[in-house]
C-alpha atoms as a PDB file:
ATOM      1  CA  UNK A   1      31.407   6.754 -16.881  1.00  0.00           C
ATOM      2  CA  UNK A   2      32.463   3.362 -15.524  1.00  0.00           C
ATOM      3  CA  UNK A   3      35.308   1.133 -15.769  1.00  0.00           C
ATOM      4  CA  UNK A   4      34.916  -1.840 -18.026  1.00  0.00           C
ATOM      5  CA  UNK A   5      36.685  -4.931 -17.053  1.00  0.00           C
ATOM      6  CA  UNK A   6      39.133  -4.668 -20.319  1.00  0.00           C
ATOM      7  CA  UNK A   7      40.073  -1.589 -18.047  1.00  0.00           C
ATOM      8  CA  UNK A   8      38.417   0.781 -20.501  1.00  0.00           C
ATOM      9  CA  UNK A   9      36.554   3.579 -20.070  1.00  0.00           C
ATOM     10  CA  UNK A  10      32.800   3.484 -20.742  1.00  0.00           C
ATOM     11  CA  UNK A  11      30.021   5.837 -21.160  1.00  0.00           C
ATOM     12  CA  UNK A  12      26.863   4.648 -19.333  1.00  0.00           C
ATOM     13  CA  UNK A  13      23.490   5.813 -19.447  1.00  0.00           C
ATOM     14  CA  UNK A  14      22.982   7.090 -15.515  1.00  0.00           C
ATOM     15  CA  UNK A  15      20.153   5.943 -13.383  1.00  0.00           C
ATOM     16  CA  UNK A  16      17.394   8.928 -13.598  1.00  0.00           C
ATOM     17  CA  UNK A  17      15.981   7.101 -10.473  1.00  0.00           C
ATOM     18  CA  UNK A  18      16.586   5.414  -7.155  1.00  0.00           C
ATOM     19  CA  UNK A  19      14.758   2.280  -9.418  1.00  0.00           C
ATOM     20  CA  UNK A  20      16.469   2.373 -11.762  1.00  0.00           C
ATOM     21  CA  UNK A  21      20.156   2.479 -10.062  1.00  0.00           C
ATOM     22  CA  UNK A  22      18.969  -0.480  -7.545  1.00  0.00           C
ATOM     23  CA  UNK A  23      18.047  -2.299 -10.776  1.00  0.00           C
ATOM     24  CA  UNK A  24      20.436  -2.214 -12.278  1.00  0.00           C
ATOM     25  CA  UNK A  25      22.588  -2.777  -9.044  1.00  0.00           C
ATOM     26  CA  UNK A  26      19.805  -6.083  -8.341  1.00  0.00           C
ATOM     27  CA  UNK A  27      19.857  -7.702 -12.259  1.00  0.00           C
ATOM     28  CA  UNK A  28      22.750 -10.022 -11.500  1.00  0.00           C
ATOM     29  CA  UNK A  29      21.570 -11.222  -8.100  1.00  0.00           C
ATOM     30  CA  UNK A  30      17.914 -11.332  -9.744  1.00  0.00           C
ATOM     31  CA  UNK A  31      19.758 -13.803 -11.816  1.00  0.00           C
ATOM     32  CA  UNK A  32      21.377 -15.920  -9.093  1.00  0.00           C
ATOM     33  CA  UNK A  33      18.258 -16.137  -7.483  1.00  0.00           C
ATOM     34  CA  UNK A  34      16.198 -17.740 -11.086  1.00  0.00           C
ATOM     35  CA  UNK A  35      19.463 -20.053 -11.298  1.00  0.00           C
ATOM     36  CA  UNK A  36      18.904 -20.776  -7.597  1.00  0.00           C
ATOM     37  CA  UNK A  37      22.703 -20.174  -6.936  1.00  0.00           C
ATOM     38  CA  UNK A  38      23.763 -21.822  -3.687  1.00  0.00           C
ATOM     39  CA  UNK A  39      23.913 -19.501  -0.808  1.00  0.00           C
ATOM     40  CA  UNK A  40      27.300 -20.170  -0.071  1.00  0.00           C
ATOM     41  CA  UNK A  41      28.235 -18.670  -3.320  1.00  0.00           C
ATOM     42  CA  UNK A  42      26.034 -15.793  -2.388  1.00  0.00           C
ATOM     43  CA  UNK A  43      27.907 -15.304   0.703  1.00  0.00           C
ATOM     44  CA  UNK A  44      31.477 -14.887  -0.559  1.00  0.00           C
ATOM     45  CA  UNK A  45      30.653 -12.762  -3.203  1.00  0.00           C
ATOM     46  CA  UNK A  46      27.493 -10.420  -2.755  1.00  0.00           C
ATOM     47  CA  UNK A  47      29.774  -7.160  -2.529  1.00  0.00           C
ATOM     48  CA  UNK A  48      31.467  -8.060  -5.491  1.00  0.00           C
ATOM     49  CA  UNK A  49      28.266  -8.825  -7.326  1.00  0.00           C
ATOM     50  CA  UNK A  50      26.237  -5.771  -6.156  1.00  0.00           C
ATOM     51  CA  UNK A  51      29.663  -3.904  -7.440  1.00  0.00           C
ATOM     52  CA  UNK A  52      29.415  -5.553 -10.411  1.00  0.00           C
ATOM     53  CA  UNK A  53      32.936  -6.619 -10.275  1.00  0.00           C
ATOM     54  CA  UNK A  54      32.650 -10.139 -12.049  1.00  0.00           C
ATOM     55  CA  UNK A  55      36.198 -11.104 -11.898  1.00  0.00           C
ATOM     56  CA  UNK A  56      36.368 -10.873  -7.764  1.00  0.00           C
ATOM     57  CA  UNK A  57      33.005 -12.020  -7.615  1.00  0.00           C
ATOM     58  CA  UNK A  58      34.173 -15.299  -9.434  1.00  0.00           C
ATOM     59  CA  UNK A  59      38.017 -15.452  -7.678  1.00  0.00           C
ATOM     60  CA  UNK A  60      35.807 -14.960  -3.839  1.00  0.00           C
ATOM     61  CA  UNK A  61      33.235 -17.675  -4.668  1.00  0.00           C
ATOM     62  CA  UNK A  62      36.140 -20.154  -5.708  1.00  0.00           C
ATOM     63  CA  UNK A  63      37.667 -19.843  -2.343  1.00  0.00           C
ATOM     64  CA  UNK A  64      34.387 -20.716  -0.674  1.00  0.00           C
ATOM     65  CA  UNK A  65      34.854 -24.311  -2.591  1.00  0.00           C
ATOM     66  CA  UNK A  66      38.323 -24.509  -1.037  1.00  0.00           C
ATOM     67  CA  UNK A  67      37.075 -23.511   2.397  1.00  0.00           C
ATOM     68  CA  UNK A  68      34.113 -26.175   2.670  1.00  0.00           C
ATOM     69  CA  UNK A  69      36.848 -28.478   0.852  1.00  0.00           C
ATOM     70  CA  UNK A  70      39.308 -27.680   3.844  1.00  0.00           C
ATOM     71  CA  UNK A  71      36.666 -27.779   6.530  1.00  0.00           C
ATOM     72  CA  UNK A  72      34.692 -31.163   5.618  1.00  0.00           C
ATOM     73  CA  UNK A  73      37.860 -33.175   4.781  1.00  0.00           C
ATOM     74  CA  UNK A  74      40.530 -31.028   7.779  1.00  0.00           C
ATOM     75  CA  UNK A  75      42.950 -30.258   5.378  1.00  0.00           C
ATOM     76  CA  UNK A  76      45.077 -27.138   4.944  1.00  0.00           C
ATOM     77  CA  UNK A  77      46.499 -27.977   1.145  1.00  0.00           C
ATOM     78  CA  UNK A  78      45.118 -25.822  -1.477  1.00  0.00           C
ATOM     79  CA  UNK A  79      44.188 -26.343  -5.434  1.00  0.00           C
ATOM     80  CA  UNK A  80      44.878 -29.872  -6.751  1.00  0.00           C
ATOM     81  CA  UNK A  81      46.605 -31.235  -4.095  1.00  0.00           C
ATOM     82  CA  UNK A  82      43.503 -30.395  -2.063  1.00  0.00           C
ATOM     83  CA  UNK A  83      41.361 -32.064  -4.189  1.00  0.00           C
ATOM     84  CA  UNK A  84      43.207 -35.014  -4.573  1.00  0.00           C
ATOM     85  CA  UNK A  85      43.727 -35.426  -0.846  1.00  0.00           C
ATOM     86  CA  UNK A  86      40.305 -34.979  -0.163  1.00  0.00           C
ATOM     87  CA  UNK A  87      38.569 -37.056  -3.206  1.00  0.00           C
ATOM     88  CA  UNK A  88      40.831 -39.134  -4.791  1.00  0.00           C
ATOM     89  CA  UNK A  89      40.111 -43.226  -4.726  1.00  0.00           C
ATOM     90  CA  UNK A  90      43.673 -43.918  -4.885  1.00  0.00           C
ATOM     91  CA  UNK A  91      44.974 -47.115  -4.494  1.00  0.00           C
ATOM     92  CA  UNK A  92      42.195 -48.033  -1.436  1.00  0.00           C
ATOM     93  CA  UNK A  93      39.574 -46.816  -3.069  1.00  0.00           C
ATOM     94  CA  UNK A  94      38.598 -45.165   0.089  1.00  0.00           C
ATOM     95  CA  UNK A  95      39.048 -40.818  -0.362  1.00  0.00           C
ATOM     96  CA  UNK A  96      38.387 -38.885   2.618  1.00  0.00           C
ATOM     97  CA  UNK A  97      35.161 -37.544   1.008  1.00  0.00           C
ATOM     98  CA  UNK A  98      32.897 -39.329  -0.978  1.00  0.00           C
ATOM     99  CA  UNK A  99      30.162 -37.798  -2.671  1.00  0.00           C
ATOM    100  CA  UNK A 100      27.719 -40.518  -3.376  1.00  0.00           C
ATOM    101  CA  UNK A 101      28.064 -44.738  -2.001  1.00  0.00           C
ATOM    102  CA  UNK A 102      30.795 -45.607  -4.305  1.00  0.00           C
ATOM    103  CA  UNK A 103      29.739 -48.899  -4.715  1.00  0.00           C
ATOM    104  CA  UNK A 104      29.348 -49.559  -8.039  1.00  0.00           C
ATOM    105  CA  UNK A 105      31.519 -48.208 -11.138  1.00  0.00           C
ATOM    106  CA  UNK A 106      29.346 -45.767 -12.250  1.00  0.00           C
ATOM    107  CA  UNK A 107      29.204 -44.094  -8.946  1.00  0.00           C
ATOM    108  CA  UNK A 108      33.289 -44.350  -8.489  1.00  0.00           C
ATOM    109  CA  UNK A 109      33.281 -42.910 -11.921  1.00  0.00           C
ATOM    110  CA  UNK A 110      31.362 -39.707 -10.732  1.00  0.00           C
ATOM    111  CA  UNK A 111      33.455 -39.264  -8.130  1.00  0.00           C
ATOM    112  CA  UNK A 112      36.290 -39.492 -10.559  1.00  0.00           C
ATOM    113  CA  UNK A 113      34.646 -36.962 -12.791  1.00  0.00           C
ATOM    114  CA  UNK A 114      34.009 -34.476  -9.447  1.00  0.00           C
ATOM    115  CA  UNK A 115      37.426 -34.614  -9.257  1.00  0.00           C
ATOM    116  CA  UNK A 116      37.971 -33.863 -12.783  1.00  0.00           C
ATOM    117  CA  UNK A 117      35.888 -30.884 -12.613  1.00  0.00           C
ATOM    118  CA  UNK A 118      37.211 -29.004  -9.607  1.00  0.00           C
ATOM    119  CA  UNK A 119      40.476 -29.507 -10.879  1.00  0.00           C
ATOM    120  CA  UNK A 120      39.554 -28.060 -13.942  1.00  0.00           C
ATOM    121  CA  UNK A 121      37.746 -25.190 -11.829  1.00  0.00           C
ATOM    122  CA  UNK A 122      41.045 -24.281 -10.008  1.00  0.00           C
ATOM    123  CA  UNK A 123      43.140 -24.888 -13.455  1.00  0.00           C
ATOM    124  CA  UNK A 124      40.795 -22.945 -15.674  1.00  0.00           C
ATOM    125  CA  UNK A 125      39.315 -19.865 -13.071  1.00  0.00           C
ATOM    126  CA  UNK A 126      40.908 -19.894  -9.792  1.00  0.00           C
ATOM    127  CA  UNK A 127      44.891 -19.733 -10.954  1.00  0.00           C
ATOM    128  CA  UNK A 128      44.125 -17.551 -13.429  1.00  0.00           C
ATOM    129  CA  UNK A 129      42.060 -15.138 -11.277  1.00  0.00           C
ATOM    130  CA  UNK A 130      44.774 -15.266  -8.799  1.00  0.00           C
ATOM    131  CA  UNK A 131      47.938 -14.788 -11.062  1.00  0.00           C
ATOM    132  CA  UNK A 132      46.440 -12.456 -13.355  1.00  0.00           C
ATOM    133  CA  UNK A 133      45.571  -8.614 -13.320  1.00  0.00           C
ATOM    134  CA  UNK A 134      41.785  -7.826 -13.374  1.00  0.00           C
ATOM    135  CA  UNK A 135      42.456  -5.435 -16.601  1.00  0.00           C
ATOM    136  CA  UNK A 136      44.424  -8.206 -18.367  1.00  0.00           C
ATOM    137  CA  UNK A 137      41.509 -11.280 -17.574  1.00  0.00           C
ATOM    138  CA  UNK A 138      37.932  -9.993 -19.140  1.00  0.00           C
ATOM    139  CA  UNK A 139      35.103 -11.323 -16.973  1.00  0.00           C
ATOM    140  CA  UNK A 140      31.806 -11.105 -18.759  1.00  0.00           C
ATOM    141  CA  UNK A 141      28.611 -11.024 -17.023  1.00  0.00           C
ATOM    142  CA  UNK A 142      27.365 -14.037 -18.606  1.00  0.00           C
ATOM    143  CA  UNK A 143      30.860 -15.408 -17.912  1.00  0.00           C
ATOM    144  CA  UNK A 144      30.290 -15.182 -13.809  1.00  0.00           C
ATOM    145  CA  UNK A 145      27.048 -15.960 -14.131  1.00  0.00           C
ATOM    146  CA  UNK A 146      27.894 -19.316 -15.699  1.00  0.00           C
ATOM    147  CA  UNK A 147      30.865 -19.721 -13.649  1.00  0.00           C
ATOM    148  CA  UNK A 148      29.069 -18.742 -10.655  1.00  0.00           C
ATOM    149  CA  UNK A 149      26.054 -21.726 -11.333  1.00  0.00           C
ATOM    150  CA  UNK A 150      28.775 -24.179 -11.704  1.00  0.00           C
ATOM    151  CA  UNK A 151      30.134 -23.035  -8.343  1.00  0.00           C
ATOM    152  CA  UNK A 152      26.846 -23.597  -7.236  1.00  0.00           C
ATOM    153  CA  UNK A 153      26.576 -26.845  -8.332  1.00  0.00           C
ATOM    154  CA  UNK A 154      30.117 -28.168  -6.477  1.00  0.00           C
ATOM    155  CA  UNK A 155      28.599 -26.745  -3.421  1.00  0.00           C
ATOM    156  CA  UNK A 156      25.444 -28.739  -3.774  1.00  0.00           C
ATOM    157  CA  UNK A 157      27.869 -32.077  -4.159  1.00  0.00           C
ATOM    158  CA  UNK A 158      30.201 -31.175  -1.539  1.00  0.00           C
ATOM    159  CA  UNK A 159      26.583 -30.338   1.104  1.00  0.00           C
ATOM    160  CA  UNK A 160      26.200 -34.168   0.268  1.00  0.00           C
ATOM    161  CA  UNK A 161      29.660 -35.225   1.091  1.00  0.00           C
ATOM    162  CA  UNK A 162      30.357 -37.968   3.578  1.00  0.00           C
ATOM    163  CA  UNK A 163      33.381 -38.792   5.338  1.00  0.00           C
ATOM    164  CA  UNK A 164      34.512 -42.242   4.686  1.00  0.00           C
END
């Protein structure tokens, strides 16, 4: 039996073999790995994966973003108004953080759009996660996987991040 993440009760077939249970306990990480998942995703959240507990998984891997956030930029805010004091042009056009030159439009407009899309990460997965019970927020295993690339992805931007 396990515990679905509805919060239902499941039959499962059990592992015959030490393969077969460290299969199945591997398939999500063998995933990360093919998606090349950024290690610092890895490192928030391997328990949680190897548990296969998607919804802490995704919650712990958020707050790694918010940690390198807080570290690279020295600032103790938290959710938008972490993102906005680190990123935003604002009226100088100068945020603490860059992510690319900024010198042209285009490139202001990414950063504008990196902006967009951690906010939406913190509006759409981390303040749920965090105000929510696990039985009452179903994380799919395709849904951390996906969640957990994107994750992957900020961390990649934010590796490239300069202070201005």
């Amino acid at each position: 039996m396990t515990l679905g993440e509805d919060g239902k009760v499941r039959r499962v077939t059990a592992a015959e073999t030490l393969t077969q249970a460290l299969e199945r306990a591997n398939r999500v990480q063998g995933q990360l790995r093919q998606r090349n998942v950024h290690a610092d995703v890895i490192a928030f959240c391997n328990a949680e994966i190897l548990a296969e507990n998607y919804f802490h998984a995704v919650f712990e891997a958020m707050k790694s973003v918010t940690s390198k956030i807080r570290n690279l930029a020295g600032l103790t805010t938290d959710g938008s108004e972490l993102v906005d004091g680190a990123f935003s042009l604002g009226k100088s056009g100068t945020p603490i953080l860059a992510i690319n030159a900024l010198d042209t439009e285009t490139l202001r407009g990414e950063q504008r759009g990196f902006v967009s899309l951690l906010k939406g990460l913190y509006g759409t997965i981390r303040n749920p996660l965090a105000h929510n019970p696990k039985v009452e927020w179903d994380m799919s295993e395709q849904d951390a996987l996906d969640i957990l690339t994107m994750i992957s992805l900020v961390h990649r931007k934010l590796d490239k991040a300069r202070k201005t």
